[in-house]
PDB file of N, CA and C in Angstrom:
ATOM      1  N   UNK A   1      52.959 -43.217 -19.249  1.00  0.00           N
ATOM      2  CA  UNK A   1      52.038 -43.227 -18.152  1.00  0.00           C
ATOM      3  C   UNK A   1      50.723 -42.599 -18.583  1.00  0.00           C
ATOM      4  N   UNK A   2      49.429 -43.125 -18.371  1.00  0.00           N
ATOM      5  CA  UNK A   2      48.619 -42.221 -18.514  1.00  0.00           C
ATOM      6  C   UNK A   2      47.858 -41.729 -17.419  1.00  0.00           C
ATOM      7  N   UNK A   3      46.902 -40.542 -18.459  1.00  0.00           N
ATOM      8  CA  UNK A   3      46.614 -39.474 -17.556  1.00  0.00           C
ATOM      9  C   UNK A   3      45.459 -39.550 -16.738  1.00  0.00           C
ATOM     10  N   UNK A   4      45.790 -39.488 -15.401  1.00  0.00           N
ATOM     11  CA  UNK A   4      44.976 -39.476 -14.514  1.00  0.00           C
ATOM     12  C   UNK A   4      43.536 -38.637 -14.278  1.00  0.00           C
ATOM     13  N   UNK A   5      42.567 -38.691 -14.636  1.00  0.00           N
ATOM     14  CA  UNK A   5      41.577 -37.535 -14.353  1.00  0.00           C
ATOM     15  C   UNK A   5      40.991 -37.505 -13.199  1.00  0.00           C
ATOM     16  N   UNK A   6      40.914 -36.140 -12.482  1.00  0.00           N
ATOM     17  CA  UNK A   6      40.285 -36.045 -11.194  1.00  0.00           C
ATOM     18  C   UNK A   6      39.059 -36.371 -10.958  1.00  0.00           C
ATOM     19  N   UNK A   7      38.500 -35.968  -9.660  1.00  0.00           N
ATOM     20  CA  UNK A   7      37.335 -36.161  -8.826  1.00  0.00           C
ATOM     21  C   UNK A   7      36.622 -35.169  -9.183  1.00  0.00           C
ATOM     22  N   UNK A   8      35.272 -35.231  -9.315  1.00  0.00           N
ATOM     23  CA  UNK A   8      34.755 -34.645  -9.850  1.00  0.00           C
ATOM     24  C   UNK A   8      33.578 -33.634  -8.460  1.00  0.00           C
ATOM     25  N   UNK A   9      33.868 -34.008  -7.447  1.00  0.00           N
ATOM     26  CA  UNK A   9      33.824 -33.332  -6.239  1.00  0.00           C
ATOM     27  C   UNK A   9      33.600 -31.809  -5.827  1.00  0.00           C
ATOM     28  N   UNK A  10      35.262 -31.394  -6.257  1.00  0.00           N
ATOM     29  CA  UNK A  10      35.480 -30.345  -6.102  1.00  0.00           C
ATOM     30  C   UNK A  10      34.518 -29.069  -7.100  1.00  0.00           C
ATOM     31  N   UNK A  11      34.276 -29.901  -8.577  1.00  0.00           N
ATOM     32  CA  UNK A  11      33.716 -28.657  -9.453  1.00  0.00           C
ATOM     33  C   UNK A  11      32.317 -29.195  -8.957  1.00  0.00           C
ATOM     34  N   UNK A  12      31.577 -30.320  -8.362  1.00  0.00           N
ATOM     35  CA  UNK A  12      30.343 -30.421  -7.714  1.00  0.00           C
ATOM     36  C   UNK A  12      30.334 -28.998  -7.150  1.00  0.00           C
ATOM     37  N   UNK A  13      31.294 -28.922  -5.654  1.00  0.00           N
ATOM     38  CA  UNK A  13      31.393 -27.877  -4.982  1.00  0.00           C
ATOM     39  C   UNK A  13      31.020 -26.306  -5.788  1.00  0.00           C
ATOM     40  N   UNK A  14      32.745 -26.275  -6.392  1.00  0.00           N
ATOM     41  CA  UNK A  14      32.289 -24.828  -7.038  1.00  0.00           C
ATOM     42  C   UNK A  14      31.006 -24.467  -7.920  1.00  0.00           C
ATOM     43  N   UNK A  15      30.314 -25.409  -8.576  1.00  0.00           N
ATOM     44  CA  UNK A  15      29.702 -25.226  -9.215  1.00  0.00           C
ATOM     45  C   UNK A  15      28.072 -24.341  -8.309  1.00  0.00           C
ATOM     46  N   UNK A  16      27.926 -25.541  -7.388  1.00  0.00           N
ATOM     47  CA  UNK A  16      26.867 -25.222  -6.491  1.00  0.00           C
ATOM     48  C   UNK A  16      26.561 -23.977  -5.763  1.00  0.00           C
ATOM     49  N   UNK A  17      27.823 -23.059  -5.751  1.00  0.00           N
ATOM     50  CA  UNK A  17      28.813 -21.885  -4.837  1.00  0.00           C
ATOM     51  C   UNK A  17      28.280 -20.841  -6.070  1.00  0.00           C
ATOM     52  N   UNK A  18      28.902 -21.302  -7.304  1.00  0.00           N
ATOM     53  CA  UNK A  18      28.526 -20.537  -8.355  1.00  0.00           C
ATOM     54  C   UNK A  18      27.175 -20.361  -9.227  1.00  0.00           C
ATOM     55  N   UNK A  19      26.533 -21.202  -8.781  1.00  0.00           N
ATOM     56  CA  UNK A  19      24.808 -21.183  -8.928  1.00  0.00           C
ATOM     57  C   UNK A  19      24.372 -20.181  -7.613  1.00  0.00           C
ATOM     58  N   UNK A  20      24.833 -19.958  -6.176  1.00  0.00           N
ATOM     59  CA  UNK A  20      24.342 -18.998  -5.351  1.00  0.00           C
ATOM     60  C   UNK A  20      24.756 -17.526  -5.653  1.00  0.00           C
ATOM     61  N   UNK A  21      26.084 -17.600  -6.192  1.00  0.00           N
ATOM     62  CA  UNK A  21      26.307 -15.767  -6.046  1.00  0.00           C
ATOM     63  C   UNK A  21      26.307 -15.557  -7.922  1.00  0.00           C
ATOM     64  N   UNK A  22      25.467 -15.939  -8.802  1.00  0.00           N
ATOM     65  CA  UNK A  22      25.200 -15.808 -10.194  1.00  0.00           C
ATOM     66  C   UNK A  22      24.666 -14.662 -10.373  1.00  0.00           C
ATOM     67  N   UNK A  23      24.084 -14.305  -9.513  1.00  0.00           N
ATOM     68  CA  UNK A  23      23.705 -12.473  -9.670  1.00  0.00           C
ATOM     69  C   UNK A  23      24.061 -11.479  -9.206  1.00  0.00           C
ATOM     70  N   UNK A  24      25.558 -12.078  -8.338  1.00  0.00           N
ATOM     71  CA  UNK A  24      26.362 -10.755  -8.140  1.00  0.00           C
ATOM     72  C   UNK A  24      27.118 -10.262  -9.666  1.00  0.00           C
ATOM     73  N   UNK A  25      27.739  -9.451  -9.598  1.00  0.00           N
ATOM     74  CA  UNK A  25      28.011  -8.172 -10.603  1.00  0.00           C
ATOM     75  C   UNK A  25      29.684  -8.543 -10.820  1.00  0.00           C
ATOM     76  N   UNK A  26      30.750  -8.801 -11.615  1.00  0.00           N
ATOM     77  CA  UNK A  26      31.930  -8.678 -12.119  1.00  0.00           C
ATOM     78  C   UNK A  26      32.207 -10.104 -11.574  1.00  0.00           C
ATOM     79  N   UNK A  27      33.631 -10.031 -10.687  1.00  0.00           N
ATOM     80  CA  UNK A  27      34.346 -10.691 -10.316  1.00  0.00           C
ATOM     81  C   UNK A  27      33.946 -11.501  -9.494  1.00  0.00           C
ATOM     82  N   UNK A  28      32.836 -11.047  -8.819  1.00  0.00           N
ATOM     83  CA  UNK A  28      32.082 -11.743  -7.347  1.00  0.00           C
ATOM     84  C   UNK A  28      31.306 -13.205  -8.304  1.00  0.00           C
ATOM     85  N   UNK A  29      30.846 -12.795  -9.437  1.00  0.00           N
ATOM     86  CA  UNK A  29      30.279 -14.027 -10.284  1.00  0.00           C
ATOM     87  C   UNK A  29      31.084 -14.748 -10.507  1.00  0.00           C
ATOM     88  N   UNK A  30      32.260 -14.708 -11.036  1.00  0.00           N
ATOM     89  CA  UNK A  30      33.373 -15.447 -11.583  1.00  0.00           C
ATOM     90  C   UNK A  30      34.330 -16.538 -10.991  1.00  0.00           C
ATOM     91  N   UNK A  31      35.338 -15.729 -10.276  1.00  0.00           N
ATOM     92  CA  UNK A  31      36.574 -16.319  -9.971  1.00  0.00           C
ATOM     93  C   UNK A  31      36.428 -16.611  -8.429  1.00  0.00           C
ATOM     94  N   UNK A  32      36.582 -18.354  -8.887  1.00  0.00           N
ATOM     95  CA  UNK A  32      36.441 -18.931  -7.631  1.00  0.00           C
ATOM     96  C   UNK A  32      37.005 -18.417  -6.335  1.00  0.00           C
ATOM     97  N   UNK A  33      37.858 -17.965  -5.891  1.00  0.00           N
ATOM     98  CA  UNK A  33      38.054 -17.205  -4.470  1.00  0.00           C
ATOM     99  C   UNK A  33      37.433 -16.362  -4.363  1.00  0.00           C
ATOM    100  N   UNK A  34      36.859 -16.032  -4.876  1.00  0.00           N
ATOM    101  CA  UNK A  34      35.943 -14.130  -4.501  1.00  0.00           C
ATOM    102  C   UNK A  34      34.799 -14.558  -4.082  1.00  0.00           C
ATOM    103  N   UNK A  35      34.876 -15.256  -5.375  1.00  0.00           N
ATOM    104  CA  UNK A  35      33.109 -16.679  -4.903  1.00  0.00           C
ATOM    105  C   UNK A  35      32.927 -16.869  -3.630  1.00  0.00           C
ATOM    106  N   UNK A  36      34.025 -17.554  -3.189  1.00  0.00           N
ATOM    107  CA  UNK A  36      34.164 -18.070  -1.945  1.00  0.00           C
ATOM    108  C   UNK A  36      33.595 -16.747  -0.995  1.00  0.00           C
ATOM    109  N   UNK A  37      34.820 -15.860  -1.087  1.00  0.00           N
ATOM    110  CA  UNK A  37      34.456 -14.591   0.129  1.00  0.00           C
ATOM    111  C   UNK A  37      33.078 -14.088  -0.453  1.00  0.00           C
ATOM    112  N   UNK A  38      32.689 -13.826  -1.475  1.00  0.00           N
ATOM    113  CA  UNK A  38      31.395 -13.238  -1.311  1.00  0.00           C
ATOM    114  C   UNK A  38      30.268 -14.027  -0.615  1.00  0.00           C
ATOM    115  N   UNK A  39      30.125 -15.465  -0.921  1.00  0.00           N
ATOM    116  CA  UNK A  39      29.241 -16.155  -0.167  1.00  0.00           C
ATOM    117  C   UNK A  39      29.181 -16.137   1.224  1.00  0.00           C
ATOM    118  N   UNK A  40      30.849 -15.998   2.233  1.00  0.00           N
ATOM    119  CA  UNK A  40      30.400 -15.875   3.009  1.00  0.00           C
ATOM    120  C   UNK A  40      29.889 -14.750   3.444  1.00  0.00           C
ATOM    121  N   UNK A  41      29.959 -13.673   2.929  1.00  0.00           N
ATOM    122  CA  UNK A  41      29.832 -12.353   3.435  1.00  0.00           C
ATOM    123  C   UNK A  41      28.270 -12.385   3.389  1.00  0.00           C
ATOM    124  N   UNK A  42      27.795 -12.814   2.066  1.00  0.00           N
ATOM    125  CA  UNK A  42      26.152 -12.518   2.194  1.00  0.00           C
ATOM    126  C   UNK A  42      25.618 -13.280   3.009  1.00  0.00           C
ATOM    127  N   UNK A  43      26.262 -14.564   3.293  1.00  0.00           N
ATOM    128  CA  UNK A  43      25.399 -15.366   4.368  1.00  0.00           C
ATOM    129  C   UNK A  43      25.272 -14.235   5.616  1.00  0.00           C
ATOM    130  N   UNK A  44      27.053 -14.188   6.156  1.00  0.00           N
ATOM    131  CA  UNK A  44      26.794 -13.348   6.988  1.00  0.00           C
ATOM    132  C   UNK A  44      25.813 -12.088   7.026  1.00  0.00           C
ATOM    133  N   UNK A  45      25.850 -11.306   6.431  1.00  0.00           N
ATOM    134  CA  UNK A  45      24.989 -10.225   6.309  1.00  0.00           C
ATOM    135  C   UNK A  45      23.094 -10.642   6.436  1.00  0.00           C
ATOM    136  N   UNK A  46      23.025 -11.718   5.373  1.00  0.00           N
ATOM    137  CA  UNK A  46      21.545 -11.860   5.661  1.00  0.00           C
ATOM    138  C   UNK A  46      20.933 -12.439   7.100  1.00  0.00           C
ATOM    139  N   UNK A  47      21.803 -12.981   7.699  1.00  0.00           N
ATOM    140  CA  UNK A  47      22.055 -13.655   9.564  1.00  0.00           C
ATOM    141  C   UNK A  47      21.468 -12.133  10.146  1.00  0.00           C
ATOM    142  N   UNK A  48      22.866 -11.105   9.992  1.00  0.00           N
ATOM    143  CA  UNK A  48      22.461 -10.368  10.478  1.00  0.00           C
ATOM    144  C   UNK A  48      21.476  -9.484  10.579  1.00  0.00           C
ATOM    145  N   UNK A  49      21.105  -9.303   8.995  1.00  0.00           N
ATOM    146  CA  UNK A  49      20.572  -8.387   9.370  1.00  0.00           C
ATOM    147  C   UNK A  49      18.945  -9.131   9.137  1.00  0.00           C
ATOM    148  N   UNK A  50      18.495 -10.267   9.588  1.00  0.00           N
ATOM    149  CA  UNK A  50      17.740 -11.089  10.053  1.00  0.00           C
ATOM    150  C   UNK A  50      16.989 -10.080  11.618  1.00  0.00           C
ATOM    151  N   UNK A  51      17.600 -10.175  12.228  1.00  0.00           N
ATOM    152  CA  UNK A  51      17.691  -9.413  13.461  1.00  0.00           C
ATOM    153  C   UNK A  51      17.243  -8.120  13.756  1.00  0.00           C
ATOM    154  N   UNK A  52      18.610  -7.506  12.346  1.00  0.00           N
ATOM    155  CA  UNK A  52      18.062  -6.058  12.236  1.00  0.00           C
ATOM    156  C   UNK A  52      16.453  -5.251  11.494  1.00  0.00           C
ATOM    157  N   UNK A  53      16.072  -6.433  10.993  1.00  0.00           N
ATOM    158  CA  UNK A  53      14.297  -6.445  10.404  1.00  0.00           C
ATOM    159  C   UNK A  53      13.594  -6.359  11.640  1.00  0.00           C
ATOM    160  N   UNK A  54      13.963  -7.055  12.768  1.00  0.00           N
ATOM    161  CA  UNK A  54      12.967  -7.165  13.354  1.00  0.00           C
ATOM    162  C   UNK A  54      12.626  -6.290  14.350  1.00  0.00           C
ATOM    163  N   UNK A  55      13.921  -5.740  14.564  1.00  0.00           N
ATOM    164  CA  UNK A  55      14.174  -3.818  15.517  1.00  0.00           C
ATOM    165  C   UNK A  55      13.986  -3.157  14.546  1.00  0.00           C
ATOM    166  N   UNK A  56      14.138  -3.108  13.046  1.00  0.00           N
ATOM    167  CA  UNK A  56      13.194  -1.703  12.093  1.00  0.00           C
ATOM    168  C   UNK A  56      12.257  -1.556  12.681  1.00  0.00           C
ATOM    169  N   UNK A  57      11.301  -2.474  12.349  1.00  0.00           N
ATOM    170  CA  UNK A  57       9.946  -3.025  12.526  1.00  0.00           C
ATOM    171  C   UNK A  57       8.946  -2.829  13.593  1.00  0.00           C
ATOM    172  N   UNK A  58      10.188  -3.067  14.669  1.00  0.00           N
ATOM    173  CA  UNK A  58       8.924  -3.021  16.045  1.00  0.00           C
ATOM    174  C   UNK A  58       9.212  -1.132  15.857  1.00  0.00           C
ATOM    175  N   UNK A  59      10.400  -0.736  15.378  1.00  0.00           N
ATOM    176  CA  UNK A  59      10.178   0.788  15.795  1.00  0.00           C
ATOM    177  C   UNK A  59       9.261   1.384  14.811  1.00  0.00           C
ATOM    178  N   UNK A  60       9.015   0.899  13.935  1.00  0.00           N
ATOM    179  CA  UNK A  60       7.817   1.839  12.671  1.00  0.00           C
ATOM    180  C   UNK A  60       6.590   1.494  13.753  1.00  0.00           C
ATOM    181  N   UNK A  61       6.282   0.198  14.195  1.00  0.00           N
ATOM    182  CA  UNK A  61       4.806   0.323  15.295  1.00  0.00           C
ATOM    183  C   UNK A  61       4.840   1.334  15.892  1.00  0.00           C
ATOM    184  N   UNK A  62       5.704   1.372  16.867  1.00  0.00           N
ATOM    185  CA  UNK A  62       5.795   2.353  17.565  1.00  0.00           C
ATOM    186  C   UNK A  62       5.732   3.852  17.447  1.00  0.00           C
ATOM    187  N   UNK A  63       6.395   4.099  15.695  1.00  0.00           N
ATOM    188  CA  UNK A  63       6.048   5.345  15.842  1.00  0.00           C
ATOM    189  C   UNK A  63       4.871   5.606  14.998  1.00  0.00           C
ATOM    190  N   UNK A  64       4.366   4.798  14.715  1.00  0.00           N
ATOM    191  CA  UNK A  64       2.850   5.061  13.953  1.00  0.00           C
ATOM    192  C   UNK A  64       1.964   4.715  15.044  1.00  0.00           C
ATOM    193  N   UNK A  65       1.847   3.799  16.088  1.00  0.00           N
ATOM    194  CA  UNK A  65       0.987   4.340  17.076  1.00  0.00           C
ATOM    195  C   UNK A  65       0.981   5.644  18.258  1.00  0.00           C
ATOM    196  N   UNK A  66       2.372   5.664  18.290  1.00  0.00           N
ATOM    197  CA  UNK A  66       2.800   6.766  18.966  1.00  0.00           C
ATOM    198  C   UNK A  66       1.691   7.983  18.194  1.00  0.00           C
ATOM    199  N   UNK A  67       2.113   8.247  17.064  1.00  0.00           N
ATOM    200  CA  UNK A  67       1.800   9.306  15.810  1.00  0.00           C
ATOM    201  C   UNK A  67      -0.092   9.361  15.838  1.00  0.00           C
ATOM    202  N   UNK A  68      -0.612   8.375  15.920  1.00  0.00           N
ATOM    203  CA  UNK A  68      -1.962   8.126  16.106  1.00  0.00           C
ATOM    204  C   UNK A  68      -2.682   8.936  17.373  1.00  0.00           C
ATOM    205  N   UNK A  69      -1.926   8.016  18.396  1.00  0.00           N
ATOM    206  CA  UNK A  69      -2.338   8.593  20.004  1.00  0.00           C
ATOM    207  C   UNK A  69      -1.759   9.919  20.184  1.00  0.00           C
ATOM    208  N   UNK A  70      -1.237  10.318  19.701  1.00  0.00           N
ATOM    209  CA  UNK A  70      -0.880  11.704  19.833  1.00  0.00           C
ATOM    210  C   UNK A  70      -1.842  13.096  19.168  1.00  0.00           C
ATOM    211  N   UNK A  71      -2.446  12.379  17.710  1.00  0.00           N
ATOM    212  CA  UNK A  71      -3.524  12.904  17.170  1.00  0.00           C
ATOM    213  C   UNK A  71      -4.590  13.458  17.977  1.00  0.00           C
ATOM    214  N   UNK A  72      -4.925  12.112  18.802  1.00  0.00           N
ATOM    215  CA  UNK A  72      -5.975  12.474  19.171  1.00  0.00           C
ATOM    216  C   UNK A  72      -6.000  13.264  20.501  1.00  0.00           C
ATOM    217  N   UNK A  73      -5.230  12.654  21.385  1.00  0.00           N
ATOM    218  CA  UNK A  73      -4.929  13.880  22.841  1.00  0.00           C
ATOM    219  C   UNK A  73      -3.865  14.678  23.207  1.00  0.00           C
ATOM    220  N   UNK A  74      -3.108  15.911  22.884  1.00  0.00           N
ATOM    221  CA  UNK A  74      -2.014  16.158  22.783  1.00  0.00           C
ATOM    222  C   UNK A  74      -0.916  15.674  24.253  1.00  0.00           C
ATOM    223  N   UNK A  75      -1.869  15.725  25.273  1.00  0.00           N
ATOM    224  CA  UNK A  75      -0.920  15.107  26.601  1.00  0.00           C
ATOM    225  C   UNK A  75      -0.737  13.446  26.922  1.00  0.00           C
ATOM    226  N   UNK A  76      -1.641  12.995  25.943  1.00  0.00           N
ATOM    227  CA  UNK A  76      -1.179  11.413  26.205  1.00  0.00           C
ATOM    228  C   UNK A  76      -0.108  10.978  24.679  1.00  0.00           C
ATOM    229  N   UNK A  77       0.758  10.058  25.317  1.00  0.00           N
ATOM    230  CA  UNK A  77       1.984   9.864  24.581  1.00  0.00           C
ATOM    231  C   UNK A  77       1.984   8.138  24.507  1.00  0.00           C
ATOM    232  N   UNK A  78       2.446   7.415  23.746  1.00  0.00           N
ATOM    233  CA  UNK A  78       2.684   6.221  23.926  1.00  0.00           C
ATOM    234  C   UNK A  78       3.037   5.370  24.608  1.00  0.00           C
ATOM    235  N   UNK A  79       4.328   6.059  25.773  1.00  0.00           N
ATOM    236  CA  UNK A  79       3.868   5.262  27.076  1.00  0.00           C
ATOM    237  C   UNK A  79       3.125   5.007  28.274  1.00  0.00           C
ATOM    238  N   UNK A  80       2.368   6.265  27.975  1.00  0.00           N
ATOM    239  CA  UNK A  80       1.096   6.156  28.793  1.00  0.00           C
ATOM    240  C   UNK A  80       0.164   4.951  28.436  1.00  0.00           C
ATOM    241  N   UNK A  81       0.027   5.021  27.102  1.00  0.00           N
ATOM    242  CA  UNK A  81      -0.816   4.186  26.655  1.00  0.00           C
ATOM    243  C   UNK A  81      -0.461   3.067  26.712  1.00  0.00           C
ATOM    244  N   UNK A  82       0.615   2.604  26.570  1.00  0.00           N
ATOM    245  CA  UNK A  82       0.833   0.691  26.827  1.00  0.00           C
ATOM    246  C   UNK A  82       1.015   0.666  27.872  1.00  0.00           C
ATOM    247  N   UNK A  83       1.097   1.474  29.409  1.00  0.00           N
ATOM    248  CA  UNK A  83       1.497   1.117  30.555  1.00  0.00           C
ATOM    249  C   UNK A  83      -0.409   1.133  30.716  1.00  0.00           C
ATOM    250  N   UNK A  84      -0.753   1.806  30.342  1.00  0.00           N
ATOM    251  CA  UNK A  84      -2.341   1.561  30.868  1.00  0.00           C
ATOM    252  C   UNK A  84      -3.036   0.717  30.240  1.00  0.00           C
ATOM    253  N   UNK A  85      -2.475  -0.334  28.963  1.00  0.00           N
ATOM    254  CA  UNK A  85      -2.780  -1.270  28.781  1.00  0.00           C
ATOM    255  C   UNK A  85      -2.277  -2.580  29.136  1.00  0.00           C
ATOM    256  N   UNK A  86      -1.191  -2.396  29.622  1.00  0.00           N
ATOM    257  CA  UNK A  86      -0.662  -3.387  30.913  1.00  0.00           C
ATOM    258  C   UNK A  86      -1.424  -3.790  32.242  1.00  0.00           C
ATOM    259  N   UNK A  87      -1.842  -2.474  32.760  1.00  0.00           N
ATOM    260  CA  UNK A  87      -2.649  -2.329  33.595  1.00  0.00           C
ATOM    261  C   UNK A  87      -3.407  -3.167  33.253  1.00  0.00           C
ATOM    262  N   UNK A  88      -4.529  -2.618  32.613  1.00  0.00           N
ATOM    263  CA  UNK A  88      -5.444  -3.417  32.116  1.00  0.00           C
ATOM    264  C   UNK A  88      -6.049  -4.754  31.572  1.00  0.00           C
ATOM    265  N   UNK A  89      -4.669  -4.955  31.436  1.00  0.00           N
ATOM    266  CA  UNK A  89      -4.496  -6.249  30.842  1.00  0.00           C
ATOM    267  C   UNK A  89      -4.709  -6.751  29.601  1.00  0.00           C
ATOM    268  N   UNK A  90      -4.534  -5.823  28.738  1.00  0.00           N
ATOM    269  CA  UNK A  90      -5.019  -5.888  27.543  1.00  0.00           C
ATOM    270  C   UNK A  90      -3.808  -6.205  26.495  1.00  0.00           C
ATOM    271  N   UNK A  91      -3.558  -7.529  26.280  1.00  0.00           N
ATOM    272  CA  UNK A  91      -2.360  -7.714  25.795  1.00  0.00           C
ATOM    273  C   UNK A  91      -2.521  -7.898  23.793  1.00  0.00           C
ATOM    274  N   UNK A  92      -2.291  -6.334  23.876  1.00  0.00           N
ATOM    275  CA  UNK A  92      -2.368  -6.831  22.484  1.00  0.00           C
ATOM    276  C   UNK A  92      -0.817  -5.987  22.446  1.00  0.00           C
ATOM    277  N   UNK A  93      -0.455  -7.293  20.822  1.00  0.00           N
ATOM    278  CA  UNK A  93       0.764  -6.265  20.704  1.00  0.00           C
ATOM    279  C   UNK A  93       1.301  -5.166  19.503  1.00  0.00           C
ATOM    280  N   UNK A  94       2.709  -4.827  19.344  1.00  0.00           N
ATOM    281  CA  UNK A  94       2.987  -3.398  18.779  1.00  0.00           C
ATOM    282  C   UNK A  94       2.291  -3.613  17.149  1.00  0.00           C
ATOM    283  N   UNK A  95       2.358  -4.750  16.725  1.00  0.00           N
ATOM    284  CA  UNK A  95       1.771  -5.067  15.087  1.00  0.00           C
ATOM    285  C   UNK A  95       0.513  -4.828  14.899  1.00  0.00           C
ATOM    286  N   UNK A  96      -0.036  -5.577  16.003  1.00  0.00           N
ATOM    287  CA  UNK A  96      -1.879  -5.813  15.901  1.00  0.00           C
ATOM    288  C   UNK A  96      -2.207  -4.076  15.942  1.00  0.00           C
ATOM    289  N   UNK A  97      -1.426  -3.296  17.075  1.00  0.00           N
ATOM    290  CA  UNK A  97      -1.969  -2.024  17.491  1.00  0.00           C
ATOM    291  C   UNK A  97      -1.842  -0.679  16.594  1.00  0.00           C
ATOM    292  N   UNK A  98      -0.600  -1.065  15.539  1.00  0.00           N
ATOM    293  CA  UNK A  98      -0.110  -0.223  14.342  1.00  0.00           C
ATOM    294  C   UNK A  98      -1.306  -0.715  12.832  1.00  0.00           C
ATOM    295  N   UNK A  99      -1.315  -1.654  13.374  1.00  0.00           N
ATOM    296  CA  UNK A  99      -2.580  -2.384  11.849  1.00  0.00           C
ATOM    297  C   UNK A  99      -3.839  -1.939  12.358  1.00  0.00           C
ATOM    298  N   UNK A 100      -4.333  -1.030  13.727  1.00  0.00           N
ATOM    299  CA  UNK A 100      -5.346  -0.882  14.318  1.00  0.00           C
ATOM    300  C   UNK A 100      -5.293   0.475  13.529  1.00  0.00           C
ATOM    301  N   UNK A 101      -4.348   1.109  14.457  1.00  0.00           N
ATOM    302  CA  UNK A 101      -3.788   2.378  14.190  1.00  0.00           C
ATOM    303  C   UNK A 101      -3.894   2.544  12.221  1.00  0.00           C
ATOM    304  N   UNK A 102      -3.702   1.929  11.639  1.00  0.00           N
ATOM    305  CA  UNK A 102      -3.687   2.436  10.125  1.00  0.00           C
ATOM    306  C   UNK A 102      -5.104   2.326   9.140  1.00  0.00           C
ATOM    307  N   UNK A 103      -5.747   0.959   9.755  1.00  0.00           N
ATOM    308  CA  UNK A 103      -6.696   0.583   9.190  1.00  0.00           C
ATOM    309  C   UNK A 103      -7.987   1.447   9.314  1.00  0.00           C
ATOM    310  N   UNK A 104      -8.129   1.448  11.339  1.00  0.00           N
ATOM    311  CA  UNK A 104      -9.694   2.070  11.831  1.00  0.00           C
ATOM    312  C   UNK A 104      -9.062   2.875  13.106  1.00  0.00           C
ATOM    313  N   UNK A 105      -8.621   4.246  12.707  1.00  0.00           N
ATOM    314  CA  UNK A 105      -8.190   5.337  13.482  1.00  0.00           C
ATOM    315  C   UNK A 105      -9.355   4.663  14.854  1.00  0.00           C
ATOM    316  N   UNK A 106     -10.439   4.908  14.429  1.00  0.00           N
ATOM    317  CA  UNK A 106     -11.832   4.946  15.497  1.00  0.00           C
ATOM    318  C   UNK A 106     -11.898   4.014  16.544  1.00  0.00           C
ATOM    319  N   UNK A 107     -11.254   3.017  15.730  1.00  0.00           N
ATOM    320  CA  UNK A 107     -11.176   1.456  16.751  1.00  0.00           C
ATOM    321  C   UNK A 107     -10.429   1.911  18.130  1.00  0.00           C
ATOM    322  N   UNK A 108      -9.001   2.564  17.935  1.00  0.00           N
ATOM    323  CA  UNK A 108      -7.411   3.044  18.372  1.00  0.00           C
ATOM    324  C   UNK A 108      -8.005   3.811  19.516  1.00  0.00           C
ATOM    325  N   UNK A 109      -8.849   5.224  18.760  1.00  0.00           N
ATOM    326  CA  UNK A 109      -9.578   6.106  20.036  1.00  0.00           C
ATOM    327  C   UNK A 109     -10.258   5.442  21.132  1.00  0.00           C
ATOM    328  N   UNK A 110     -11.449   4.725  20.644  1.00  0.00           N
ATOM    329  CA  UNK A 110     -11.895   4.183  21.662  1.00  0.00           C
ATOM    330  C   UNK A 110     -11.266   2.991  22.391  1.00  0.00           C
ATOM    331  N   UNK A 111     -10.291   2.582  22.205  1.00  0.00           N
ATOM    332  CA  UNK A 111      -9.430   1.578  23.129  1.00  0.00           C
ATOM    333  C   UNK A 111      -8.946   2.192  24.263  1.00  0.00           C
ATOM    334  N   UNK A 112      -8.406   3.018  23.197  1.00  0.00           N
ATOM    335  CA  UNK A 112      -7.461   4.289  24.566  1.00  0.00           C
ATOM    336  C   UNK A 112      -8.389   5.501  25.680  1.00  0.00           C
ATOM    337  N   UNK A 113      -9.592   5.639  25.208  1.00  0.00           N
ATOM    338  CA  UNK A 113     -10.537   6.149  25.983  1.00  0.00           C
ATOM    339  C   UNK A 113     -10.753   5.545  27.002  1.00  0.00           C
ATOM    340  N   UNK A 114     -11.327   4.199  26.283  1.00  0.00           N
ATOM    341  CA  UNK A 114     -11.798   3.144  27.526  1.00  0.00           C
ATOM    342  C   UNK A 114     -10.557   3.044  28.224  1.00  0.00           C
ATOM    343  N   UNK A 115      -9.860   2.828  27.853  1.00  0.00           N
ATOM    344  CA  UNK A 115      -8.343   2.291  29.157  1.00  0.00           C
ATOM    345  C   UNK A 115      -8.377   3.418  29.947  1.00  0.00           C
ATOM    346  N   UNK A 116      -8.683   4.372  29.421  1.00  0.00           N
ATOM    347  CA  UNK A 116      -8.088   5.791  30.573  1.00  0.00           C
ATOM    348  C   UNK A 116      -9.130   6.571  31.354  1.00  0.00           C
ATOM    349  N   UNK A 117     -10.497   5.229  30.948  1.00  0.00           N
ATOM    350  CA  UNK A 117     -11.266   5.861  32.060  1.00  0.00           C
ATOM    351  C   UNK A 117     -11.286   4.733  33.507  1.00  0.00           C
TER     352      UNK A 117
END
């Protein structure tokens, strides 16, 4: 009888699996089942913590404008200041106001002056 050779499918698969996790470290590079679980794990993880970038993030605004407005008047605090820019209507948001806050201190003061007169 002769010998049957397989589909060439499956090492398509692994191969493609093993081109994504090529820069993990030991076993996670290697042997196809680990392969397997490590891929899903990093998918999972980068999903998540997709999400979790974006709650770091808004909290560094926050505490670098917080940290700013506090400089300058010791009794006004950060939620004074975005509720009186609500008021106001002044919709800028936590990125634009932390890139305010880092770039032109001066800009930051006089926003918050004007709002609070």
């Amino acid at each position: 009888m002769t010998r049957i050779r397989r589909g060439y499918i499956a090492r398509r698969r692994r191969t493609k699996i093993r081109l994504f996790v090529s820069s993990f470290r030991g076993a996670h590079s290697r042997l196809t089942r680990s392969i397997t679980q490590q891929k899903k794990r990093a998918l999972v993880s980068a999903h998540r913590d997709r999400d979790r970038q974006k709650r770091t993030f808004r909290g560094l605004w926050v505490t670098r404008i917080n940290a700013i407005i506090r400089e300058n008047r010791v009794s006004y605090s950060y939620s004074r200041f975005l509720n009186n820019l609500y008021k106001r209507q002044l919709l800028l948001n936590r990125k634009i106001l932390a890139q305010i806050a880092i770039l032109n201190r001066n800009c930051l003061y006089t926003i918050s002056n004007d709002i609070r007169k």
